[in-house]
C-alpha atoms as a PDB file:
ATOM      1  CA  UNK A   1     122.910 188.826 129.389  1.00  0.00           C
ATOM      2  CA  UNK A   2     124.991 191.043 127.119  1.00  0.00           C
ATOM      3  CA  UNK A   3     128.530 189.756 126.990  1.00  0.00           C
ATOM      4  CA  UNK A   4     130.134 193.095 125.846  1.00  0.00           C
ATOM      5  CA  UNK A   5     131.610 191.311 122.690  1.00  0.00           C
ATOM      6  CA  UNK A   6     130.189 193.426 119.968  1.00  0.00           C
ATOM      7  CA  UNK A   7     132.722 194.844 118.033  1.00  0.00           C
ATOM      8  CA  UNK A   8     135.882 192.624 119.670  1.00  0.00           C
ATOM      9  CA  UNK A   9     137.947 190.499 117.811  1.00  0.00           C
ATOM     10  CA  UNK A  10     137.980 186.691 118.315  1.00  0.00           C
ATOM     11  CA  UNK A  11     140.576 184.188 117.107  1.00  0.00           C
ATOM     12  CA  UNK A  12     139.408 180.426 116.871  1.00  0.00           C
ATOM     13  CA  UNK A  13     141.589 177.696 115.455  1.00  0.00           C
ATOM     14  CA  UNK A  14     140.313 174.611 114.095  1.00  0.00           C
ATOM     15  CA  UNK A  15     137.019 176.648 113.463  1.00  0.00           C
ATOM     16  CA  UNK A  16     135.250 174.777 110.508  1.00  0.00           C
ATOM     17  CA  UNK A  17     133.369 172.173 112.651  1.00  0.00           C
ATOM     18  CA  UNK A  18     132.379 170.589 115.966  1.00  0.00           C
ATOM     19  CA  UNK A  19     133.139 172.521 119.083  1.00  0.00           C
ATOM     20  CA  UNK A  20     135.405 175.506 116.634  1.00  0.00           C
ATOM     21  CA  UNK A  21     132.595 175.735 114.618  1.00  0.00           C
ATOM     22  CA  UNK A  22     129.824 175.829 117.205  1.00  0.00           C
ATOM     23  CA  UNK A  23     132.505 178.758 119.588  1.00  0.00           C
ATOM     24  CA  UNK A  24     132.473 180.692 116.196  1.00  0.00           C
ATOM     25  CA  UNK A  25     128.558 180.959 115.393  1.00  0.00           C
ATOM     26  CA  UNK A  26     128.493 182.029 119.100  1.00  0.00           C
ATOM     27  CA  UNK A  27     131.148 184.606 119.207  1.00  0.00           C
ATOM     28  CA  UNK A  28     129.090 185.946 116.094  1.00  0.00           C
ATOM     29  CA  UNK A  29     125.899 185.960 117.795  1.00  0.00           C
ATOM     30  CA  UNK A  30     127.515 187.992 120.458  1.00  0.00           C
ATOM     31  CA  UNK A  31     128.617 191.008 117.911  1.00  0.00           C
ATOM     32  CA  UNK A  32     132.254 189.778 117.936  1.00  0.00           C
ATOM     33  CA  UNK A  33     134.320 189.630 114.503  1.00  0.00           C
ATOM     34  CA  UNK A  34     136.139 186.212 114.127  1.00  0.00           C
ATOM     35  CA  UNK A  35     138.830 184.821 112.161  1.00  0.00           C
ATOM     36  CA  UNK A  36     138.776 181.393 112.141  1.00  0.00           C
ATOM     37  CA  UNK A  37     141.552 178.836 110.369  1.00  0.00           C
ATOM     38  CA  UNK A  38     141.216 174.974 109.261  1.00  0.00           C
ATOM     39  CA  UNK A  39     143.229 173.108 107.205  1.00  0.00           C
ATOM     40  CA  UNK A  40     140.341 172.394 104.579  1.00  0.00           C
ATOM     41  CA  UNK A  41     139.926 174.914 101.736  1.00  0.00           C
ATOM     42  CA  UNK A  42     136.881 173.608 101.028  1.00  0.00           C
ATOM     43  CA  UNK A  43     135.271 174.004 104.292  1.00  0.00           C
ATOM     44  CA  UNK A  44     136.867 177.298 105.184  1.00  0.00           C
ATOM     45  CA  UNK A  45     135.358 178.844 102.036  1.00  0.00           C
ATOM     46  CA  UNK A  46     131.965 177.149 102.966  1.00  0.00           C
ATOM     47  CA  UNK A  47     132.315 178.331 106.718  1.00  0.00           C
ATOM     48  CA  UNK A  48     133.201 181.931 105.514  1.00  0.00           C
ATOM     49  CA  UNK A  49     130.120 181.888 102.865  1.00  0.00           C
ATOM     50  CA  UNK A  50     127.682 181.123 105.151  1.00  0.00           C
ATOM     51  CA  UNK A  51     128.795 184.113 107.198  1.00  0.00           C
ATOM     52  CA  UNK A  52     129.014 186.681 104.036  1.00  0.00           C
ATOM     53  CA  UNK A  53     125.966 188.629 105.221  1.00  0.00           C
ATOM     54  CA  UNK A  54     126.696 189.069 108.511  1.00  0.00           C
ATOM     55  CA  UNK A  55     127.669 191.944 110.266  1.00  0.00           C
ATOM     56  CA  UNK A  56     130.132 191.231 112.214  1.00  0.00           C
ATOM     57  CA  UNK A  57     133.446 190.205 110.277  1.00  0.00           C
ATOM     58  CA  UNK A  58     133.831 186.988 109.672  1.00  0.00           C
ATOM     59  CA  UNK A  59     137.772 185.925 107.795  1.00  0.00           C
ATOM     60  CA  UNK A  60     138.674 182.184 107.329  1.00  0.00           C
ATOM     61  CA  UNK A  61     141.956 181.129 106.660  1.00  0.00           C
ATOM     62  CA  UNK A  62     143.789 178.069 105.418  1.00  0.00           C
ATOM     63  CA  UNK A  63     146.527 176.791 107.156  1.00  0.00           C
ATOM     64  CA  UNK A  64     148.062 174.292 109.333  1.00  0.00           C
ATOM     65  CA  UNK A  65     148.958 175.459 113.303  1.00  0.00           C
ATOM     66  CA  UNK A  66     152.320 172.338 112.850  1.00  0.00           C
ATOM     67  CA  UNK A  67     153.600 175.291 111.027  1.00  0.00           C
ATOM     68  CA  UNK A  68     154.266 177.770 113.328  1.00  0.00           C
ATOM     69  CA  UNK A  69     155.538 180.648 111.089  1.00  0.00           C
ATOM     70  CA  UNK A  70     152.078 180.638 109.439  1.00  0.00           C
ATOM     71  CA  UNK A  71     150.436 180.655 111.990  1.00  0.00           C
ATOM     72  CA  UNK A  72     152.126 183.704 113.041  1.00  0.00           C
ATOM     73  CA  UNK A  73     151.738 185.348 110.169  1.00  0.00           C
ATOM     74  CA  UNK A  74     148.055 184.701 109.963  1.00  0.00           C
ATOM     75  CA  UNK A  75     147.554 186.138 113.651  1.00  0.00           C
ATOM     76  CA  UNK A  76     149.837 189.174 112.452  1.00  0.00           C
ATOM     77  CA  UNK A  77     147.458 189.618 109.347  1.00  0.00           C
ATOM     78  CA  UNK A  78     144.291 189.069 111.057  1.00  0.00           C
ATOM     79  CA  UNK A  79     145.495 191.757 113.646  1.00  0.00           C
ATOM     80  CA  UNK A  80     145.610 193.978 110.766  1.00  0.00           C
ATOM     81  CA  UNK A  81     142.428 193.312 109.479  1.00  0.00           C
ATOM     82  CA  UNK A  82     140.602 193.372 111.978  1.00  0.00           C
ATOM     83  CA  UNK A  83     142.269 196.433 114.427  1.00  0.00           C
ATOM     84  CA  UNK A  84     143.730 194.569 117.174  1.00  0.00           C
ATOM     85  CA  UNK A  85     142.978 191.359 118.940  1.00  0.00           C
ATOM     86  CA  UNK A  86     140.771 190.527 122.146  1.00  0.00           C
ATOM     87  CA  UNK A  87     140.607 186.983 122.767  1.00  0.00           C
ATOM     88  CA  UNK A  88     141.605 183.356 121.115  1.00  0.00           C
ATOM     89  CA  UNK A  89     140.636 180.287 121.570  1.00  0.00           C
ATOM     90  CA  UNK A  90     143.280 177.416 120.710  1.00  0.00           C
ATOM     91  CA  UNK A  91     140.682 174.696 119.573  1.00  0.00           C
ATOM     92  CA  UNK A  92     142.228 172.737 117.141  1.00  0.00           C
ATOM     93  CA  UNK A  93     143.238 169.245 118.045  1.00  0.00           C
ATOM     94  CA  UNK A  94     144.779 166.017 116.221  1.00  0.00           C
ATOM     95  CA  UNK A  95     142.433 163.870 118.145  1.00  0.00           C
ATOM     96  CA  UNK A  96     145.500 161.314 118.322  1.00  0.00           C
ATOM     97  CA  UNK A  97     144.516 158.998 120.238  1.00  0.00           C
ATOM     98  CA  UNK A  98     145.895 155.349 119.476  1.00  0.00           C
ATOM     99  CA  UNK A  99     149.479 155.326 121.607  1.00  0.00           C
ATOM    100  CA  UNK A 100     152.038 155.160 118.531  1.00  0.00           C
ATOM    101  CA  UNK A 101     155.261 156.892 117.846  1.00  0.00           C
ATOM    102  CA  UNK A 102     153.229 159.316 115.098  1.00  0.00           C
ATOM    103  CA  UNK A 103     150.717 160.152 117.442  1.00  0.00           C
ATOM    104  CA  UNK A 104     152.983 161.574 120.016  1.00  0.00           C
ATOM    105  CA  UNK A 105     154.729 163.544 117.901  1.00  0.00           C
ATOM    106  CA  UNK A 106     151.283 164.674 116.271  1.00  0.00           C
ATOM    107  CA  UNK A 107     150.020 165.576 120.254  1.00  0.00           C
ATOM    108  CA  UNK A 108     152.787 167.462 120.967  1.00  0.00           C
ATOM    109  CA  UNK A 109     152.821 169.416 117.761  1.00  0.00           C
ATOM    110  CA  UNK A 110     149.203 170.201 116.903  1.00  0.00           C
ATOM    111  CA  UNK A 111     147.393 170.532 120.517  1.00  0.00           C
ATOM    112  CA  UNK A 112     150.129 171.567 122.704  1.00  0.00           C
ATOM    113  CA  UNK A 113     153.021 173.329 120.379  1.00  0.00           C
ATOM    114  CA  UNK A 114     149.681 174.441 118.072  1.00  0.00           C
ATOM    115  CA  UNK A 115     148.550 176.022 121.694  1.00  0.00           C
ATOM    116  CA  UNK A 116     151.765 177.951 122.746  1.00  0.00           C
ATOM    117  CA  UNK A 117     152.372 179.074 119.386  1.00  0.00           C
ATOM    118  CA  UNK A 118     149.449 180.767 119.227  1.00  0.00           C
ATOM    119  CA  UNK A 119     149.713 182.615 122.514  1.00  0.00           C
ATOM    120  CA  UNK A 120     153.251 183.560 121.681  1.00  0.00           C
ATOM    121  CA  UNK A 121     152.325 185.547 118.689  1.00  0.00           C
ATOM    122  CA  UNK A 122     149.111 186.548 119.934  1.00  0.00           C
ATOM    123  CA  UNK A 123     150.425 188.262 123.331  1.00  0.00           C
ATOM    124  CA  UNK A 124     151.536 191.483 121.599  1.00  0.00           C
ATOM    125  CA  UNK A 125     147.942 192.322 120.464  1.00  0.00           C
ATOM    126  CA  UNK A 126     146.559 191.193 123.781  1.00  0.00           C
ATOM    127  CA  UNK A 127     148.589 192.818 125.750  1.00  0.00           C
ATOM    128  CA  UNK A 128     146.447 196.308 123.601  1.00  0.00           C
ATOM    129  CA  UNK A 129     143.433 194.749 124.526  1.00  0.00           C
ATOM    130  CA  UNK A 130     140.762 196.439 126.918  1.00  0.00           C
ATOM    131  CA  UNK A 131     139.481 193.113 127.250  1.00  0.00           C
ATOM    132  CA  UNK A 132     142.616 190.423 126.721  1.00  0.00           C
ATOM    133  CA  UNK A 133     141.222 186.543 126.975  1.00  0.00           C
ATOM    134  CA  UNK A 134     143.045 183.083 126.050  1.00  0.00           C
ATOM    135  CA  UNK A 135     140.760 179.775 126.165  1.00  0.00           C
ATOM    136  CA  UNK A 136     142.544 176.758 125.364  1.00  0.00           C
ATOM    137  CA  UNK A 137     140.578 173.488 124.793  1.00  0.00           C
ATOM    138  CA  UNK A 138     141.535 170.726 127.128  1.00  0.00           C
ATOM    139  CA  UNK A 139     139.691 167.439 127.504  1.00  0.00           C
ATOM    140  CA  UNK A 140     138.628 165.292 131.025  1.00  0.00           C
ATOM    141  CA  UNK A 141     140.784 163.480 129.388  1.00  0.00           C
ATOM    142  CA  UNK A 142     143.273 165.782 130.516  1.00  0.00           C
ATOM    143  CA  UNK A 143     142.005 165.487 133.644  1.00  0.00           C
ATOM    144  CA  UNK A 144     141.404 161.800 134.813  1.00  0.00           C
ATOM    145  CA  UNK A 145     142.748 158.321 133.391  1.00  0.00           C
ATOM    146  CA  UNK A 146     140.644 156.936 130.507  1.00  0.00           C
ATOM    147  CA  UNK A 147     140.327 154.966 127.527  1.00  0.00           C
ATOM    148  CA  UNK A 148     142.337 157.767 125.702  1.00  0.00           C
ATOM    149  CA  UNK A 149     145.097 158.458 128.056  1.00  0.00           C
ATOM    150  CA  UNK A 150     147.952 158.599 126.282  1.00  0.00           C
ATOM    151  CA  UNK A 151     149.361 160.820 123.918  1.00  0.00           C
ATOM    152  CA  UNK A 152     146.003 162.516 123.587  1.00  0.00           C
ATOM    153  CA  UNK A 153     145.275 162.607 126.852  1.00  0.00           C
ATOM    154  CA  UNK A 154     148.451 163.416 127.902  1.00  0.00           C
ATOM    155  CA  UNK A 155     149.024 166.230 125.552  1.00  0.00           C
ATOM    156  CA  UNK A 156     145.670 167.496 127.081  1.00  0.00           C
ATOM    157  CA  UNK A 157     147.065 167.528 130.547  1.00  0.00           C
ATOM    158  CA  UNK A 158     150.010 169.476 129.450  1.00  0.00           C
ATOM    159  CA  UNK A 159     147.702 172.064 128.087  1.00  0.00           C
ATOM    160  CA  UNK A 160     146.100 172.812 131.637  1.00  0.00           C
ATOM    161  CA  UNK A 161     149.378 173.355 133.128  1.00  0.00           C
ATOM    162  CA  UNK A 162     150.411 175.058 130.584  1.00  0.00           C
ATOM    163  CA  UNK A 163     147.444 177.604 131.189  1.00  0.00           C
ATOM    164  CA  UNK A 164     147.559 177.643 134.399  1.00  0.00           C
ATOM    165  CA  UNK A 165     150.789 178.945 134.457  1.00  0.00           C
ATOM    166  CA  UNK A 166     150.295 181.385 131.665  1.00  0.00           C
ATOM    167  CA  UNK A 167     147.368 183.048 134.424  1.00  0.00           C
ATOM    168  CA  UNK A 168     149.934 183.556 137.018  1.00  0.00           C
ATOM    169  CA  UNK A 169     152.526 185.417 134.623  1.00  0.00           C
ATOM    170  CA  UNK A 170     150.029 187.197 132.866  1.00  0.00           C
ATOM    171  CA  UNK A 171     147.565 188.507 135.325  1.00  0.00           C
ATOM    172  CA  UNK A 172     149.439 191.894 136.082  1.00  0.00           C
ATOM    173  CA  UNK A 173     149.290 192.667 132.777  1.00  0.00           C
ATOM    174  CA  UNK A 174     145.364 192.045 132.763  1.00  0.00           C
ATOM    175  CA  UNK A 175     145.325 188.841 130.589  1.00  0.00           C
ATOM    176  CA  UNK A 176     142.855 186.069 131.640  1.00  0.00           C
ATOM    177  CA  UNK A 177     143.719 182.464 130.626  1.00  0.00           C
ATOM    178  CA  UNK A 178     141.540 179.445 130.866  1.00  0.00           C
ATOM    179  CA  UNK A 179     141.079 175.961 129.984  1.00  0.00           C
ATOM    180  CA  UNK A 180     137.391 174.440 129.004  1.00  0.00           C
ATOM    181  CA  UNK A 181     137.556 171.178 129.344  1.00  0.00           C
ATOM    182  CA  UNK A 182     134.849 169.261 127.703  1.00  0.00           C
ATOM    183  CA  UNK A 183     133.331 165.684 127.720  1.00  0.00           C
ATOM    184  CA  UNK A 184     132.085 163.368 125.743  1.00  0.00           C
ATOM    185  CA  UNK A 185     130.594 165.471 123.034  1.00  0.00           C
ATOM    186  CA  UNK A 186     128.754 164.266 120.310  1.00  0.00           C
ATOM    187  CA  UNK A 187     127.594 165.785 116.570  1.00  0.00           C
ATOM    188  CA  UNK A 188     126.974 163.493 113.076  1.00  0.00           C
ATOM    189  CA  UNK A 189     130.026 162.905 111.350  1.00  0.00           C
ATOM    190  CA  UNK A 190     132.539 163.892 114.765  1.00  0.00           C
ATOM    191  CA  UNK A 191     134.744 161.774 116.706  1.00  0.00           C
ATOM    192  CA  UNK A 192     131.956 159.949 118.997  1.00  0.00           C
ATOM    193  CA  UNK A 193     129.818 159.335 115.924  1.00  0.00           C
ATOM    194  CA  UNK A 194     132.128 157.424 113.837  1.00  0.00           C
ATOM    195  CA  UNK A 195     132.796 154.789 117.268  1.00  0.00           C
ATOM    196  CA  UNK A 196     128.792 154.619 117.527  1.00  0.00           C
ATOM    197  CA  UNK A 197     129.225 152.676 114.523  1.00  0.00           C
ATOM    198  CA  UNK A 198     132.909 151.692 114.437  1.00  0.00           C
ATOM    199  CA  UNK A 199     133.346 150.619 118.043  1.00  0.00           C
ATOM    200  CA  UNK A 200     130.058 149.876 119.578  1.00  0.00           C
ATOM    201  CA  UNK A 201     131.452 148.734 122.930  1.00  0.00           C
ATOM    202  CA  UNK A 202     133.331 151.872 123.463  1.00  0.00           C
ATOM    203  CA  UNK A 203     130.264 153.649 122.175  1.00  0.00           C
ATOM    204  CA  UNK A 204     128.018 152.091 125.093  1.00  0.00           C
ATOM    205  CA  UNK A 205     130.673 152.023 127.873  1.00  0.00           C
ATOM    206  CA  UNK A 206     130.983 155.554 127.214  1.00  0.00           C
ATOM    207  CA  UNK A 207     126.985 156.614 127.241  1.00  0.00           C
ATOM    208  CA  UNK A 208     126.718 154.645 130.290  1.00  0.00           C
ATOM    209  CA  UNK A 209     129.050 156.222 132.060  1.00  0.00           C
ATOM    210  CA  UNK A 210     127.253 160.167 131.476  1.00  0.00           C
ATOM    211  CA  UNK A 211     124.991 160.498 134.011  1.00  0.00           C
ATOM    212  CA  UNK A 212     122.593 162.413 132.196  1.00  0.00           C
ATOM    213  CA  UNK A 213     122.027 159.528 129.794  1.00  0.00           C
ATOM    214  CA  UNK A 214     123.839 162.022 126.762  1.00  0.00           C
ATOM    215  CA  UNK A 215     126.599 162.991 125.798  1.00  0.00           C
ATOM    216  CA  UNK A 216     127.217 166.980 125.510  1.00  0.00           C
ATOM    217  CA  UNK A 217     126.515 169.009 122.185  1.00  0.00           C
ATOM    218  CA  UNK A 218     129.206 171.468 120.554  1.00  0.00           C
ATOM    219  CA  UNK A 219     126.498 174.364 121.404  1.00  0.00           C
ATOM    220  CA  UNK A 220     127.000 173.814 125.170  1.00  0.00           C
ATOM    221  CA  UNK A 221     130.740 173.803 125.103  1.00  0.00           C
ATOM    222  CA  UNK A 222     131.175 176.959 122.540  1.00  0.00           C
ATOM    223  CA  UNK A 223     128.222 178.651 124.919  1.00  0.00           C
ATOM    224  CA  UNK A 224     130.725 178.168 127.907  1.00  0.00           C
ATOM    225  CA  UNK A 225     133.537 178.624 125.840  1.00  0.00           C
ATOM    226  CA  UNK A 226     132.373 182.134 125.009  1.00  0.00           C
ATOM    227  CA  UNK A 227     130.904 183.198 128.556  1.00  0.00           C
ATOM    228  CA  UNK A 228     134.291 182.747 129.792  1.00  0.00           C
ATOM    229  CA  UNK A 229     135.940 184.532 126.955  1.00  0.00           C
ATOM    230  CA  UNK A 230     133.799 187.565 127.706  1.00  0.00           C
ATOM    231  CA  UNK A 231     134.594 190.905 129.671  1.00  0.00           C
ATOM    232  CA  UNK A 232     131.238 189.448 131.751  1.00  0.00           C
ATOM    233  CA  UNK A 233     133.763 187.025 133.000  1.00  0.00           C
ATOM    234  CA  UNK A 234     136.304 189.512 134.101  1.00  0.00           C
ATOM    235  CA  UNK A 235     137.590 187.701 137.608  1.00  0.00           C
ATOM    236  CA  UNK A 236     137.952 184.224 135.894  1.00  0.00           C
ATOM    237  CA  UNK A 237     141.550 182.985 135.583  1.00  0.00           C
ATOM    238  CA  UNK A 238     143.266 180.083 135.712  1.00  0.00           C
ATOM    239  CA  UNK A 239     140.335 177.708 135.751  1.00  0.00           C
ATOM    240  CA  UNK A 240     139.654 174.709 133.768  1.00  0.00           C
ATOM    241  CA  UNK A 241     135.893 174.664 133.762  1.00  0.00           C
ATOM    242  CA  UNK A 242     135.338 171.169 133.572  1.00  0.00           C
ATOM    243  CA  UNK A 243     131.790 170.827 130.755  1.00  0.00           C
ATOM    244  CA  UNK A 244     131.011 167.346 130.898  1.00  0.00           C
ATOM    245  CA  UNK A 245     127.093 166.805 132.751  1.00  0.00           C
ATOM    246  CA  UNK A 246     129.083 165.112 135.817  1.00  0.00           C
ATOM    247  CA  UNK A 247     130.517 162.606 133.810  1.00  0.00           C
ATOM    248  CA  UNK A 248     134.010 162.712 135.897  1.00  0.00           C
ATOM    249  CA  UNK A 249     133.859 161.509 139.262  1.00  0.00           C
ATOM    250  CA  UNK A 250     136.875 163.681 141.015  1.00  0.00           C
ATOM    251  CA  UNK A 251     136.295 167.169 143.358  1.00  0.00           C
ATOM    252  CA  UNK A 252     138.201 169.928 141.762  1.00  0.00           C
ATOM    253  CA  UNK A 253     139.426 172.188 145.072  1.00  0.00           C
END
């Protein structure tokens, strides 16, 4: 299926690894040019290298979405770059999960304030777009009560109303917004990895509880991710498409 991207203009935040890194090879293989940001020099130059030959345009930037007047002016300078803006995805996330003063305030600032701030100064180029999109990554954690309820999970409930909202106000306008909301997802070296070895328990509470006997890759979330990014998605807003192999339990109506 051809998802119309070729030659659009994607913004992904927190694009360097896991599920940002995964939605950005994708968006590529669809034809669309990306601009991607991380907080890791390092791994935004190696991100950006290993797309040097491609053909569409691939830009990584440093930066930190707590700071809200870069992050403005790196949307502003990608529009630039790139001729215009068709879709973001806010990705990024401080995976704060322990319930302690610093975490709330890291919740509130990186996933939820990281997520408005990016619509906000996004919206002008949008609102030029033929094919306007915003994805924001949620969690069923956002969803249901679980082990990290609190201010991550919290912060990711917040997001899906936040979204939900945004649908309503900006659907005359032609602006889809959604929320992918994935499950446990696991890669070497990301978040489930590291309590394989460092919390075992967790580790096997949580496989048991996937159905499928896995836990979900970053490909399958970016591929979704993407799909509902797309002009091939055109009558989808306001959703949170729950990707988690029927690991929660609750009917969405």
């Amino acid at each position: 299926m051809d998802l119309n991207l070729t030659g659009k203009t994607a913004l992904v935040t927190g694009g360097t690894k896991g599920i940002g890194r995964a939605i950005v090879d994708a968006f590529v293989s669809e034809g669309a040019n990306v601009a991607f940001c991380a907080r890791d020099a390092d791994e935004v130059a190696a991100v950006e290298a290993a797309y040097a030959d491609a053909t569409p345009t691939v830009l990584g930037s440093v930066l930190n979405v707590r700071d809200a007047a870069a992050l403005t002016a790196w949307v502003d300078d990608t529009a630039v770059r790139l001729g215009g803006i068709d879709m973001i995805v806010a990705n990024v996330s401080a995976l704060a999960i322990p319930d302690t003063a610093e975490n709330w305030v890291e919740s509130f600032e990186v996933d939820l304030m990281g997520t408005v701030n990016l619509v906000k100064a996004s919206l002008p180029y949008l609102e030029n777009s033929p094919a306007p999109s915003i994805v924001a990554i949620s969690s069923v954690s956002g969803r249901e009560a679980d082990f990290a309820s609190g201010p991550y999970g919290t912060a990711k409930s917040a997001i899906i109303g936040y979204i939900s909202g945004l649908a309503l106000q900006l659907a005359d306008k032609g602006i889809r917004a959604n929320v992918v909301s994935p499950g446990n997802t696991y890669e070497p070296g990301g978040v489930w990895a590291g309590i394989e070895t460092g919390n075992p328990d967790l580790f096997s509470l949580a496989m048991g509880l996937n159905p499928t006997g896995r836990m979900g890759t970053p490909q399958e979330i970016a591929d979704s991710v993407v799909f509902i990014s797309s002009p091939r998605s055109s009558r989808t807003s306001g959703t949170n498409l729950v990707v988690d192999g029927a690991l929660t339990r609750g009917m969405q109506f």
